[in-house]
PDB file of N, CA and C in Angstrom:
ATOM      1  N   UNK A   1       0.853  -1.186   0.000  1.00  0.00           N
ATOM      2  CA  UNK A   1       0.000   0.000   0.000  1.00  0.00           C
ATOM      3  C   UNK A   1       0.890   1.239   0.000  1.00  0.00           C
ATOM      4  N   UNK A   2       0.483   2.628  -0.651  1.00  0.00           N
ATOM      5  CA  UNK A   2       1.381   3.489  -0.613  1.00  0.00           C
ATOM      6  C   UNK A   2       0.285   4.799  -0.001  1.00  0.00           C
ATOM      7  N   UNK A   3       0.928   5.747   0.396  1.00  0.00           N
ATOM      8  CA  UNK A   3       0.252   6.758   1.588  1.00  0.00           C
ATOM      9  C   UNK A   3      -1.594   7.246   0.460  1.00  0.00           C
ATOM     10  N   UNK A   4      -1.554   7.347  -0.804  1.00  0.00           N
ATOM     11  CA  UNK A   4      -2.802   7.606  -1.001  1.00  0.00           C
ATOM     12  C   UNK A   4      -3.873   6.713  -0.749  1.00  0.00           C
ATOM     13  N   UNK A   5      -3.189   5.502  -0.863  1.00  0.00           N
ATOM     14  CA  UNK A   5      -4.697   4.434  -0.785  1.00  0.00           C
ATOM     15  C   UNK A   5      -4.703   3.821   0.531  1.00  0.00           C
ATOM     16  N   UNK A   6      -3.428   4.010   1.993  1.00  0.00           N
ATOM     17  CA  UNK A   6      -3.776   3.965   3.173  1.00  0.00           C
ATOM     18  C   UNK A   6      -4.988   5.560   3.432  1.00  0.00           C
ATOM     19  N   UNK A   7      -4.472   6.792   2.791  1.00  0.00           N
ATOM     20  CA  UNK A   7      -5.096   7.811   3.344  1.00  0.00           C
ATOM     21  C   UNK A   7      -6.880   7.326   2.519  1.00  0.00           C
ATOM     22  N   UNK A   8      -7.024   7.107   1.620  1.00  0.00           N
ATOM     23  CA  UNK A   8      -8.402   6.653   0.751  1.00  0.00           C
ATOM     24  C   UNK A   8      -9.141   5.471   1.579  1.00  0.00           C
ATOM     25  N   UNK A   9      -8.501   4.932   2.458  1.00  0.00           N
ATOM     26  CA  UNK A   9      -9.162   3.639   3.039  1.00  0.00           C
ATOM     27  C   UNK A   9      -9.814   4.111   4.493  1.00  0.00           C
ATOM     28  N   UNK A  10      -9.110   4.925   5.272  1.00  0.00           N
ATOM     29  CA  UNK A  10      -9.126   6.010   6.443  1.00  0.00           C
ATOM     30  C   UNK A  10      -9.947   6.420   6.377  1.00  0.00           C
ATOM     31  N   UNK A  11     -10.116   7.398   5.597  1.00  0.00           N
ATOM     32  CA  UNK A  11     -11.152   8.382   4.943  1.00  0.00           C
ATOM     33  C   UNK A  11     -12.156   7.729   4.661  1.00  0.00           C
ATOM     34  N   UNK A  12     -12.409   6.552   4.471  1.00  0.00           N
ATOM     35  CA  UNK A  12     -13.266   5.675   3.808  1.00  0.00           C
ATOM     36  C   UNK A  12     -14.505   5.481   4.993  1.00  0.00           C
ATOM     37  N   UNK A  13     -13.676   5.576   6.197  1.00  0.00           N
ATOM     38  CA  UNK A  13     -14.658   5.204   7.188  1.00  0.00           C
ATOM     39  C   UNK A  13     -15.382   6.229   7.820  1.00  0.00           C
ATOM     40  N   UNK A  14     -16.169   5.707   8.945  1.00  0.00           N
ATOM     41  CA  UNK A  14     -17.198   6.402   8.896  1.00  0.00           C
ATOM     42  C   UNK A  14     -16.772   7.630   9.781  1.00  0.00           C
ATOM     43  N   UNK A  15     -17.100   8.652   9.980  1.00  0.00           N
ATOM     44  CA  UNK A  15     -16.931   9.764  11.355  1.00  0.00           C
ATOM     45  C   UNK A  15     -15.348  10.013  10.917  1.00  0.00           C
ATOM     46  N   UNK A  16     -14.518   9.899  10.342  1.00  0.00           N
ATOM     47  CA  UNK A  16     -13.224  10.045  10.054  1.00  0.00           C
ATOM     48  C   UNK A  16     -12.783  11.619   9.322  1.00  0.00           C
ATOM     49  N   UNK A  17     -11.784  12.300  10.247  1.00  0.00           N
ATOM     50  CA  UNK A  17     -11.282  13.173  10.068  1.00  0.00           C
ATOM     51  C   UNK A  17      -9.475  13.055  10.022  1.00  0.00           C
ATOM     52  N   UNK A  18      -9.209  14.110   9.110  1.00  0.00           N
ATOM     53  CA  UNK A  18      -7.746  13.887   8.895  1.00  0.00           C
ATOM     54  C   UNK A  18      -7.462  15.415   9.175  1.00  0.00           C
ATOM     55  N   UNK A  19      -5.903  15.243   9.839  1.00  0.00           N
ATOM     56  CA  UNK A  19      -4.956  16.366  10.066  1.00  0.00           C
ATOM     57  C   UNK A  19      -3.792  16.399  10.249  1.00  0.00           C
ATOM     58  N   UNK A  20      -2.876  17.211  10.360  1.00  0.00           N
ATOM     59  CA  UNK A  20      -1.594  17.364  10.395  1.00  0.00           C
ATOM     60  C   UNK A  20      -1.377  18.359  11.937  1.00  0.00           C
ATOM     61  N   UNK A  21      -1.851  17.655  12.842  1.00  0.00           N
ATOM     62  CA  UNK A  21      -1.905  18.755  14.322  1.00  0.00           C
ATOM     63  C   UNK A  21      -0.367  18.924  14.805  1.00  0.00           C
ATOM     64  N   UNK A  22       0.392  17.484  14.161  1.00  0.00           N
ATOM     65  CA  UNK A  22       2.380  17.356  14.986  1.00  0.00           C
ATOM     66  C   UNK A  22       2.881  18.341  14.135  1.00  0.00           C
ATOM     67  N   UNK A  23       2.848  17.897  12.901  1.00  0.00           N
ATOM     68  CA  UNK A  23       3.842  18.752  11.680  1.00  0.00           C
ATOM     69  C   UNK A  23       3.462  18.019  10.159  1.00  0.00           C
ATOM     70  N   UNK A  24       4.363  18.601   9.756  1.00  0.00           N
ATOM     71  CA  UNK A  24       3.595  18.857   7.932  1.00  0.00           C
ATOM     72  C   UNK A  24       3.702  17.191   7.229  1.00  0.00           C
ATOM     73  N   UNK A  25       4.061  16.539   7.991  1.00  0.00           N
ATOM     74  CA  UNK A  25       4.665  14.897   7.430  1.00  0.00           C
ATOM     75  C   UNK A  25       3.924  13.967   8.070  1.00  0.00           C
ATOM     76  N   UNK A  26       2.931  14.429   9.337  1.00  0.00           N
ATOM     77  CA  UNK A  26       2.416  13.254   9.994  1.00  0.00           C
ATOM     78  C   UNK A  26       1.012  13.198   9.694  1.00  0.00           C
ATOM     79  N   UNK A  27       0.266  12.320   8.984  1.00  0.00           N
ATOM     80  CA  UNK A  27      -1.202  12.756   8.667  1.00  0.00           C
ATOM     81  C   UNK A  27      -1.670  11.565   9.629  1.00  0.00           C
ATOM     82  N   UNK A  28      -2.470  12.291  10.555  1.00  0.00           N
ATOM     83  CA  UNK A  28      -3.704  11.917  11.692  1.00  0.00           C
ATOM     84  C   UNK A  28      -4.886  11.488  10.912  1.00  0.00           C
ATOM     85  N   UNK A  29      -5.076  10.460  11.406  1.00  0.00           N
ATOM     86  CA  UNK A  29      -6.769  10.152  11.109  1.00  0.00           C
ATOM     87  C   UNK A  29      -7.381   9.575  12.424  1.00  0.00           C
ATOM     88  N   UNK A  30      -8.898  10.558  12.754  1.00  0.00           N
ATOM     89  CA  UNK A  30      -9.225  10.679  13.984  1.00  0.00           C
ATOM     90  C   UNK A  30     -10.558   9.959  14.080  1.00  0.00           C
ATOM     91  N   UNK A  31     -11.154   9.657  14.397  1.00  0.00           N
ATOM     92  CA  UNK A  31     -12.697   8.732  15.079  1.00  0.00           C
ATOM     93  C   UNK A  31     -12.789   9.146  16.069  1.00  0.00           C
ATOM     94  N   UNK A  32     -13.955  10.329  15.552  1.00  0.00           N
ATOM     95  CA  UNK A  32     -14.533  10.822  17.459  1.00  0.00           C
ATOM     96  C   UNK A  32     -13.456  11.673  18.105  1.00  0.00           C
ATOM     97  N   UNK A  33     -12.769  12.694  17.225  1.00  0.00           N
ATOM     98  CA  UNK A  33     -11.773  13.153  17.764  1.00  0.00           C
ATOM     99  C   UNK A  33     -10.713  12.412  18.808  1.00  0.00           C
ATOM    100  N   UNK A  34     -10.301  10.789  17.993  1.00  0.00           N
ATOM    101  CA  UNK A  34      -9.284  10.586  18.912  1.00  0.00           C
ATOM    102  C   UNK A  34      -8.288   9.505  17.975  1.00  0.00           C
ATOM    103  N   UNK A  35      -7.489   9.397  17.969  1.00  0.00           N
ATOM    104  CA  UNK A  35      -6.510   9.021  16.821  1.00  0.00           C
ATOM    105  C   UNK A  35      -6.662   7.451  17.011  1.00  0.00           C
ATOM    106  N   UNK A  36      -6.411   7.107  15.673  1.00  0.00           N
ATOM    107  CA  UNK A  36      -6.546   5.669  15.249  1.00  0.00           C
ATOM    108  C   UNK A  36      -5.129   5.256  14.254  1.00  0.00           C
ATOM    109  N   UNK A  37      -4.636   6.783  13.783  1.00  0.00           N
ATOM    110  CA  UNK A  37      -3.616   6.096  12.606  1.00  0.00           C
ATOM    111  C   UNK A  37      -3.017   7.312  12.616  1.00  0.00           C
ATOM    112  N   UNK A  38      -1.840   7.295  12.268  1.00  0.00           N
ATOM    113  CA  UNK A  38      -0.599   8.138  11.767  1.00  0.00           C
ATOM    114  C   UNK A  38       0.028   7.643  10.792  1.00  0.00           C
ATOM    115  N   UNK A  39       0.316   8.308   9.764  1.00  0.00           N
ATOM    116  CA  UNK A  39       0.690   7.917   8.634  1.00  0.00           C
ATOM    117  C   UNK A  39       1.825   9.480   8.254  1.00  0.00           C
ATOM    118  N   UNK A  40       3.037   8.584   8.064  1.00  0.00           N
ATOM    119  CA  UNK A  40       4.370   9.676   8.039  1.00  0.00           C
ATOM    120  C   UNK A  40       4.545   9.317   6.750  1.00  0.00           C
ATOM    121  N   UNK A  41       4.515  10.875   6.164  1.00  0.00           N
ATOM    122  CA  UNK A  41       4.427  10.664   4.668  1.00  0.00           C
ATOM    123  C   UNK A  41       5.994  11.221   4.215  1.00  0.00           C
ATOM    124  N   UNK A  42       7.246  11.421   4.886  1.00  0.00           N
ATOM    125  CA  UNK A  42       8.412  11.882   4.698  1.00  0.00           C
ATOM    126  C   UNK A  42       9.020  10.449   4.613  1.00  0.00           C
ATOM    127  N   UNK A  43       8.779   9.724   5.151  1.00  0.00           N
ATOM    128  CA  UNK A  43       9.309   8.109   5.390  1.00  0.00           C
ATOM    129  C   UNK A  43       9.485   7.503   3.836  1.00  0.00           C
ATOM    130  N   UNK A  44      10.707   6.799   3.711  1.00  0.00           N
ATOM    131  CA  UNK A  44      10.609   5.990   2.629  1.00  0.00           C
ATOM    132  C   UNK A  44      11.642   4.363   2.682  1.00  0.00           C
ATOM    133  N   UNK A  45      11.033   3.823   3.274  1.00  0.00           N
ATOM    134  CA  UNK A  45       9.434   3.556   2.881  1.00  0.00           C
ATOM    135  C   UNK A  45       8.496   3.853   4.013  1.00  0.00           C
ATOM    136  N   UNK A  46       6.889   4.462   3.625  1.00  0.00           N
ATOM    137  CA  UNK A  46       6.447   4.603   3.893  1.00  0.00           C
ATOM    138  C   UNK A  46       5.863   3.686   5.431  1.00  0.00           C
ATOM    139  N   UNK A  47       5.637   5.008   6.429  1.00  0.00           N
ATOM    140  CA  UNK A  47       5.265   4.297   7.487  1.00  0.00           C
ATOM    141  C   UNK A  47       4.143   4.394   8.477  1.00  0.00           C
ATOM    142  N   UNK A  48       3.303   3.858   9.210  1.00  0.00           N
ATOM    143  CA  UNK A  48       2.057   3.676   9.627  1.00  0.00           C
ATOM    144  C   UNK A  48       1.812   3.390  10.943  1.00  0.00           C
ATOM    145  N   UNK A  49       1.935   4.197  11.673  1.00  0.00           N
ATOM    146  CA  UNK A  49       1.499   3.433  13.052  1.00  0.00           C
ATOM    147  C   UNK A  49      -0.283   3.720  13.332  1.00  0.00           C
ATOM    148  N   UNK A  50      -0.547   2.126  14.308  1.00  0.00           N
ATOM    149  CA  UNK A  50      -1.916   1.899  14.424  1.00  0.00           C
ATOM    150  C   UNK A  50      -1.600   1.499  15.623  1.00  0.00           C
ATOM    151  N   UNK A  51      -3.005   1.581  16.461  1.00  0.00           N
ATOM    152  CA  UNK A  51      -3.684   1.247  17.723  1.00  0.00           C
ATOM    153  C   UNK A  51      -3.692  -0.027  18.082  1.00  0.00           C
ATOM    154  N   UNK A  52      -3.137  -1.099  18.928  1.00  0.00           N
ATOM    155  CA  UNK A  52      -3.581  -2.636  18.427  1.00  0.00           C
ATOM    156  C   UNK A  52      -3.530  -3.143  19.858  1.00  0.00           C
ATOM    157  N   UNK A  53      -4.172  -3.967  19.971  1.00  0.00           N
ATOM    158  CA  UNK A  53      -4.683  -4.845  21.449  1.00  0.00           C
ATOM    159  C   UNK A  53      -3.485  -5.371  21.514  1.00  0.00           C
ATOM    160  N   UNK A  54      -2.788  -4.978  22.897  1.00  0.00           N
ATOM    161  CA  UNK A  54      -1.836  -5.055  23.912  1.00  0.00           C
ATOM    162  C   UNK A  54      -1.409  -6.998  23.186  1.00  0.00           C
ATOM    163  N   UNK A  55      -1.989  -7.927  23.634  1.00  0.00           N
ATOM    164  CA  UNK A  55      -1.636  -8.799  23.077  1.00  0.00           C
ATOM    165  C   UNK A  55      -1.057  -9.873  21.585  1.00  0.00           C
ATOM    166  N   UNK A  56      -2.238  -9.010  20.469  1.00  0.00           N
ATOM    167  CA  UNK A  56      -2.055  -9.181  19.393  1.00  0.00           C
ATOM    168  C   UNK A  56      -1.138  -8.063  18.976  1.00  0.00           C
ATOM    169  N   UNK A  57      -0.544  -7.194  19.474  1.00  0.00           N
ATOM    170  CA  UNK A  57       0.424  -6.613  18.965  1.00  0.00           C
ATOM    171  C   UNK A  57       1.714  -7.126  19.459  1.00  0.00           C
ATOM    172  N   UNK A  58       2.095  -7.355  20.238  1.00  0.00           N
ATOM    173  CA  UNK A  58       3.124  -8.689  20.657  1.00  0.00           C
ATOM    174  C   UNK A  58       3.496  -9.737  19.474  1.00  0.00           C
ATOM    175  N   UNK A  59       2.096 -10.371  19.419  1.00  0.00           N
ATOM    176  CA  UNK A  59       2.038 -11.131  18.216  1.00  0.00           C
ATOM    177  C   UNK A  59       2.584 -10.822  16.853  1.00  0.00           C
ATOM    178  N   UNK A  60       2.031  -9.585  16.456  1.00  0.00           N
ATOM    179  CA  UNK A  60       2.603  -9.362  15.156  1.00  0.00           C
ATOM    180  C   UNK A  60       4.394  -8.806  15.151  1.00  0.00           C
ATOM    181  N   UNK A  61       4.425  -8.318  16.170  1.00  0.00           N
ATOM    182  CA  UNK A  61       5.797  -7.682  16.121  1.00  0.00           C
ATOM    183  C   UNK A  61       6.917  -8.787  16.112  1.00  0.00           C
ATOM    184  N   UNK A  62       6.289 -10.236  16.969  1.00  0.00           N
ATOM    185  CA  UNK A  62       7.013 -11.648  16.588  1.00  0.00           C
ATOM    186  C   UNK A  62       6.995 -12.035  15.510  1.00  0.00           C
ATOM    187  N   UNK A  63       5.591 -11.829  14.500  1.00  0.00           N
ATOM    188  CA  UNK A  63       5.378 -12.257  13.003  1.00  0.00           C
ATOM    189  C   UNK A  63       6.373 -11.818  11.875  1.00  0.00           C
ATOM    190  N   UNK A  64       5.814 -10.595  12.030  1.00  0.00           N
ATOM    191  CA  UNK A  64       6.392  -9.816  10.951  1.00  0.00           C
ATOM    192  C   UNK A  64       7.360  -8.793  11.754  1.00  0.00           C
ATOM    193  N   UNK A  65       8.434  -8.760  10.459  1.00  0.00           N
ATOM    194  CA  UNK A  65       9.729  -7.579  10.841  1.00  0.00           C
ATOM    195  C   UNK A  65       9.420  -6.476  10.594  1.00  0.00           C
ATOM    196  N   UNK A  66       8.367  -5.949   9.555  1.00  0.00           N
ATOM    197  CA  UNK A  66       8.250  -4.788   9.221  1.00  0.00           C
ATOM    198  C   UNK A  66       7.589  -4.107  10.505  1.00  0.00           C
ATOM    199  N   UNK A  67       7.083  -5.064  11.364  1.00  0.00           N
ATOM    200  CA  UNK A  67       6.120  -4.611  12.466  1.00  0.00           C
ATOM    201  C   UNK A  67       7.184  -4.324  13.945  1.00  0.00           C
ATOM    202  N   UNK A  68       6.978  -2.862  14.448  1.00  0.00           N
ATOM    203  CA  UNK A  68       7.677  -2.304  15.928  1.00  0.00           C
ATOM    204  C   UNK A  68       6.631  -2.048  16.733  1.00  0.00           C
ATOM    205  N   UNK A  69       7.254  -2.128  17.721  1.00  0.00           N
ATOM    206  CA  UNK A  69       6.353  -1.094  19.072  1.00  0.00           C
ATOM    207  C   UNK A  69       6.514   0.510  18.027  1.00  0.00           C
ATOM    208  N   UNK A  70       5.145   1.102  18.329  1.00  0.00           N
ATOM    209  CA  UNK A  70       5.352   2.278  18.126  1.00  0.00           C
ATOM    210  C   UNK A  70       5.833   3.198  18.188  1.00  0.00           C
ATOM    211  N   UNK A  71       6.516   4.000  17.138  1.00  0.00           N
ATOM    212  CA  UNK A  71       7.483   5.409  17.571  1.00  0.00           C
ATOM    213  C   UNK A  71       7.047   6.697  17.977  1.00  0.00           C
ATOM    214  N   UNK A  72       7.157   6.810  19.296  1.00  0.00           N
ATOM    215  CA  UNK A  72       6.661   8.380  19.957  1.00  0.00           C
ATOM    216  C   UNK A  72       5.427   7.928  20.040  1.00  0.00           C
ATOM    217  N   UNK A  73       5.213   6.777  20.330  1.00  0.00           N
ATOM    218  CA  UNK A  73       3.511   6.043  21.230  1.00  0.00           C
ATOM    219  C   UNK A  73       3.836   5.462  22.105  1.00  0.00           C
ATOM    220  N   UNK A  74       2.859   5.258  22.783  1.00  0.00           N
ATOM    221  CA  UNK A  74       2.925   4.470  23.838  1.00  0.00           C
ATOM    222  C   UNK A  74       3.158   3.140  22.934  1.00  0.00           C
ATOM    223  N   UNK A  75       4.131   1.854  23.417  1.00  0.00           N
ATOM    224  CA  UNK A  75       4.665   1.137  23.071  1.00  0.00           C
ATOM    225  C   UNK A  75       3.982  -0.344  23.201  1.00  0.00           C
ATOM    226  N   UNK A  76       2.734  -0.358  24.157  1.00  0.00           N
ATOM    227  CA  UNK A  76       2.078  -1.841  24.486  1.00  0.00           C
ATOM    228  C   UNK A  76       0.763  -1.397  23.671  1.00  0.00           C
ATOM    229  N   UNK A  77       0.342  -0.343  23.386  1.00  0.00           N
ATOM    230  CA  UNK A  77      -0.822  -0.133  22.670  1.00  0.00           C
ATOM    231  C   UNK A  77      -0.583   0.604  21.007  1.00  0.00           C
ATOM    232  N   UNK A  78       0.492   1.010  20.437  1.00  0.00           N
ATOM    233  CA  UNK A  78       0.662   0.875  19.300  1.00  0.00           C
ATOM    234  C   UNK A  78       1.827   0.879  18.646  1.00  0.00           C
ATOM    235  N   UNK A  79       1.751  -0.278  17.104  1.00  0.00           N
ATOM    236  CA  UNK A  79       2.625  -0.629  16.641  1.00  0.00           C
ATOM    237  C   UNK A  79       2.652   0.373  15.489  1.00  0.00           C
ATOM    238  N   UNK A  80       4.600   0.844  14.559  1.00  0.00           N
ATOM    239  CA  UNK A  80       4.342   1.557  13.545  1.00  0.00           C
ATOM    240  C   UNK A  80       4.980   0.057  12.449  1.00  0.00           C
ATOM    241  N   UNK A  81       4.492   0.486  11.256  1.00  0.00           N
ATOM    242  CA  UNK A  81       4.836  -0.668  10.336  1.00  0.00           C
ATOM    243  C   UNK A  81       5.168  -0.012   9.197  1.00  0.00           C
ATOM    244  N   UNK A  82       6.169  -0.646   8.883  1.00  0.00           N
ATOM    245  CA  UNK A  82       6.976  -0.290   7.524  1.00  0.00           C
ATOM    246  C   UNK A  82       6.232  -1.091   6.640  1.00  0.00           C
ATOM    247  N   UNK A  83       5.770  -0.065   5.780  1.00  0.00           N
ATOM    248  CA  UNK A  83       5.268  -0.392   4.728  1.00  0.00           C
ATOM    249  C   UNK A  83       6.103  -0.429   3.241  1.00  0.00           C
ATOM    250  N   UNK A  84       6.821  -2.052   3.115  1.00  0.00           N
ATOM    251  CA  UNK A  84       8.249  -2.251   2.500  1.00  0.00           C
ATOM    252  C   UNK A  84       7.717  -3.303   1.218  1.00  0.00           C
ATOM    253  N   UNK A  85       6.529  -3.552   1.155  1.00  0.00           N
ATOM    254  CA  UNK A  85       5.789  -4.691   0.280  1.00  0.00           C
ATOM    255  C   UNK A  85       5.836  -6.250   1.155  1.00  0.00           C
ATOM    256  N   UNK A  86       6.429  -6.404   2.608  1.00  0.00           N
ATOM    257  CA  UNK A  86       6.860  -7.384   2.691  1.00  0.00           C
ATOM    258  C   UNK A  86       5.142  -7.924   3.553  1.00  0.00           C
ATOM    259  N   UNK A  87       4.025  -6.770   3.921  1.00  0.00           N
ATOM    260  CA  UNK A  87       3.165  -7.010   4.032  1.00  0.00           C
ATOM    261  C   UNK A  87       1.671  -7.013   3.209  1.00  0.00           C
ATOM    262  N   UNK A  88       0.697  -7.855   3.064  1.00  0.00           N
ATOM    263  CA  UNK A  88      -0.280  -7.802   2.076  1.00  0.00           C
ATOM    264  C   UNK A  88      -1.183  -6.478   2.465  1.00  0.00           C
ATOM    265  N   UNK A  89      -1.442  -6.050   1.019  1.00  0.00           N
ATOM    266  CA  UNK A  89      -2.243  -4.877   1.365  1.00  0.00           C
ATOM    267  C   UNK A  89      -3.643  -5.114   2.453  1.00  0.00           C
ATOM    268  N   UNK A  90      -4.176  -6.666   2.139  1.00  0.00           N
ATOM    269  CA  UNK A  90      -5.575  -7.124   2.851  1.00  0.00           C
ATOM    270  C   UNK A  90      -5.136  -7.200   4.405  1.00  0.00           C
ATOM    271  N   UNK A  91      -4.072  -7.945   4.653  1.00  0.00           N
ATOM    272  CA  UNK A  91      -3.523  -7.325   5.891  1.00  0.00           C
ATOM    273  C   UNK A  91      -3.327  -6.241   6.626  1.00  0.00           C
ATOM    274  N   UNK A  92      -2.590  -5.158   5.789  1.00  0.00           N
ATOM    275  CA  UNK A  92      -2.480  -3.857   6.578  1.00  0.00           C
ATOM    276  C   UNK A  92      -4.165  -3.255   6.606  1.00  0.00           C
ATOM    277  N   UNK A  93      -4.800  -3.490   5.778  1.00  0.00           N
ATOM    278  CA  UNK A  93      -6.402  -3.504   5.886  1.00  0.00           C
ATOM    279  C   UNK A  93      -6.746  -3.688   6.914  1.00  0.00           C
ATOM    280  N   UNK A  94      -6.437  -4.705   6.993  1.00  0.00           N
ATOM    281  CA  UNK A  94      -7.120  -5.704   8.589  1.00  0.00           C
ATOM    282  C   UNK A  94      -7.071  -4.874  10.073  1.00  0.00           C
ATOM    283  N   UNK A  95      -5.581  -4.344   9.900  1.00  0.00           N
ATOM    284  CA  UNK A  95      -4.985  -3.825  10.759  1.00  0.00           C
ATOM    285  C   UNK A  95      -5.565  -2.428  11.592  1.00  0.00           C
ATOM    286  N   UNK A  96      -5.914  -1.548  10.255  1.00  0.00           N
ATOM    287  CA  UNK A  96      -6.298  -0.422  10.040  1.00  0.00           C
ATOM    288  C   UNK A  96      -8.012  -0.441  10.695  1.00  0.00           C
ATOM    289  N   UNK A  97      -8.703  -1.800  10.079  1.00  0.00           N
ATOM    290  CA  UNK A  97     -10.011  -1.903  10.909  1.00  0.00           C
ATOM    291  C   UNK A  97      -9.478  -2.058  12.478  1.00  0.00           C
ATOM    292  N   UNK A  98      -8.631  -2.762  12.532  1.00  0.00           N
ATOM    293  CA  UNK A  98      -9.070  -3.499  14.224  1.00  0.00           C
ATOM    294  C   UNK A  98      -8.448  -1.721  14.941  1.00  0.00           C
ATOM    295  N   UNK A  99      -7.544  -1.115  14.138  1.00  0.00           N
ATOM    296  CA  UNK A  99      -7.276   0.301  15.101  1.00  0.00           C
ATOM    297  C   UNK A  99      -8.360   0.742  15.157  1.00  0.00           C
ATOM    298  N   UNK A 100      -9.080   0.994  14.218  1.00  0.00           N
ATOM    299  CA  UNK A 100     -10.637   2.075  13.985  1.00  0.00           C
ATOM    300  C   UNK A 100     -11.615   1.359  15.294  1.00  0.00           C
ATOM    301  N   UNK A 101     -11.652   0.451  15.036  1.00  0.00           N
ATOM    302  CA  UNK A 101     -12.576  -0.488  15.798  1.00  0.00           C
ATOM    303  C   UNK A 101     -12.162   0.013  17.772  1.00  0.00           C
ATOM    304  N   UNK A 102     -11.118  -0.664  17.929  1.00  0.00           N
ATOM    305  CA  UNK A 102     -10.351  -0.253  19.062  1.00  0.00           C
ATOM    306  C   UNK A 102     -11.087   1.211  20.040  1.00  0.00           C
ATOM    307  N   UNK A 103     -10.382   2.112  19.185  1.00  0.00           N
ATOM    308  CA  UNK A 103     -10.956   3.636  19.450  1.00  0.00           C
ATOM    309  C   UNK A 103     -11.927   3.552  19.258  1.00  0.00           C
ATOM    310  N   UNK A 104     -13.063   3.599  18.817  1.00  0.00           N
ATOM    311  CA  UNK A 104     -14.459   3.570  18.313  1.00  0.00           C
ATOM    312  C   UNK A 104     -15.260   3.194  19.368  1.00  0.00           C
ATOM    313  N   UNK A 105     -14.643   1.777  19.960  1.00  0.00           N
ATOM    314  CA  UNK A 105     -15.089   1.151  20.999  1.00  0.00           C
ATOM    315  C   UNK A 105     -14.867   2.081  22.799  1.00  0.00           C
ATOM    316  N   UNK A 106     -14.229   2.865  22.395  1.00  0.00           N
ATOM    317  CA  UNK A 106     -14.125   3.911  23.412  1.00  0.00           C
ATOM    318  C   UNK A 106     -14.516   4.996  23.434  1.00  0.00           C
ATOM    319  N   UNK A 107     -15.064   4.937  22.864  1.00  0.00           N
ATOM    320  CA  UNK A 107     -16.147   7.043  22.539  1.00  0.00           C
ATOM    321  C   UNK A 107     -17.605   6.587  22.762  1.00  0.00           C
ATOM    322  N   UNK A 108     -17.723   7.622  24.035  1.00  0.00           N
ATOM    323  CA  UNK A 108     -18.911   7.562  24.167  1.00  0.00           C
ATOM    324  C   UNK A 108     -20.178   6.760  23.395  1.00  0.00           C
ATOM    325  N   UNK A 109     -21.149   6.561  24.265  1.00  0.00           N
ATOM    326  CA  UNK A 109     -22.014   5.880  23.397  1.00  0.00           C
ATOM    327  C   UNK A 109     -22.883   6.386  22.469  1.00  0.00           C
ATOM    328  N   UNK A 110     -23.599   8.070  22.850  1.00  0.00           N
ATOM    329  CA  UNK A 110     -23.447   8.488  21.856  1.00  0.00           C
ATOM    330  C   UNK A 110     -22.763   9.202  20.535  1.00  0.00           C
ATOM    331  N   UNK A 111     -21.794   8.779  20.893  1.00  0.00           N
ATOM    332  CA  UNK A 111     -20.689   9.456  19.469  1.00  0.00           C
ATOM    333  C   UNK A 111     -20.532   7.811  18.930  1.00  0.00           C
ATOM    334  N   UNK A 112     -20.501   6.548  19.311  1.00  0.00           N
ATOM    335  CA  UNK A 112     -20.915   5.644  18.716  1.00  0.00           C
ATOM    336  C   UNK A 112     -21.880   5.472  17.681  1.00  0.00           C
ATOM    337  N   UNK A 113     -23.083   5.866  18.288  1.00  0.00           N
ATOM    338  CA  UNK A 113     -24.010   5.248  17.694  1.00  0.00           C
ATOM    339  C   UNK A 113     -24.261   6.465  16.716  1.00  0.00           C
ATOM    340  N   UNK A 114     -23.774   8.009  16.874  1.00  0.00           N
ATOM    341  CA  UNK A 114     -23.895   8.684  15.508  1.00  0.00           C
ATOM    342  C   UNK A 114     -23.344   7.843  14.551  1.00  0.00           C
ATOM    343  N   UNK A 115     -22.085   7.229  14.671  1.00  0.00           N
ATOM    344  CA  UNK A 115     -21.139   6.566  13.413  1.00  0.00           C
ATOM    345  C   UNK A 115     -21.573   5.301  12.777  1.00  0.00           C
ATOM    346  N   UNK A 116     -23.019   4.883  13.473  1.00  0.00           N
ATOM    347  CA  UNK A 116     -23.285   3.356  12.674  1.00  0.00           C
ATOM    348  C   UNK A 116     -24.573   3.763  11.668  1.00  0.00           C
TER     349      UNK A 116
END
């Protein structure tokens, strides 16, 4: 995946807002005003950190190499991933839901149920 069709998939969802609040290279995408994805568009190769359950992020960071504890995140709740081809686009997909999902699952109930 390359930064337009991670930013096109983001955007894709529901209640989703994008910004640049750090600096001119980091594009935020927010649910309910609260971040789900960072996407550093100065990086080459391109890189992505997401939100991911304390356990299954363990997991992937054993799986795959492209996958770290997150940079300038908190480190048990998100991983950044180099996006080097060595992962499937349906994967980093996957990924991108379970962050959205994650946060989503933490905003109020009515700012939930505006988004379904």
């Amino acid at each position: 995946m390359n930064s337009e069709s991670i930013r096109d998939y983001c955007i894709a969802k529901p209640g989703v807002t994008e910004s640049f609040p750090f600096d001119d290279v980091t594009l935020v995408f927010k649910v309910g005003g609260k971040m789900f994805a960072l996407l550093s568009l100065d990086n080459q190769p391109t890189t992505l950190a997401l939100k991911c359950d304390p356990e299954r992020a363990l997991q992937l960071r054993e799986t795959f190499s492209a996958v770290r504890p997150g940079y300038h995140m908190n480190k048990t709740h998100w991983n950044s991933i180099t996006l080097d081809g060595s992962i499937r686009t349906n994967q980093v997909q996957e990924w991108i839901d379970h962050s959205y999902e994650l946060v989503k699952k933490g905003l109020p109930k009515a700012v939930r149920e505006q988004l379904n």
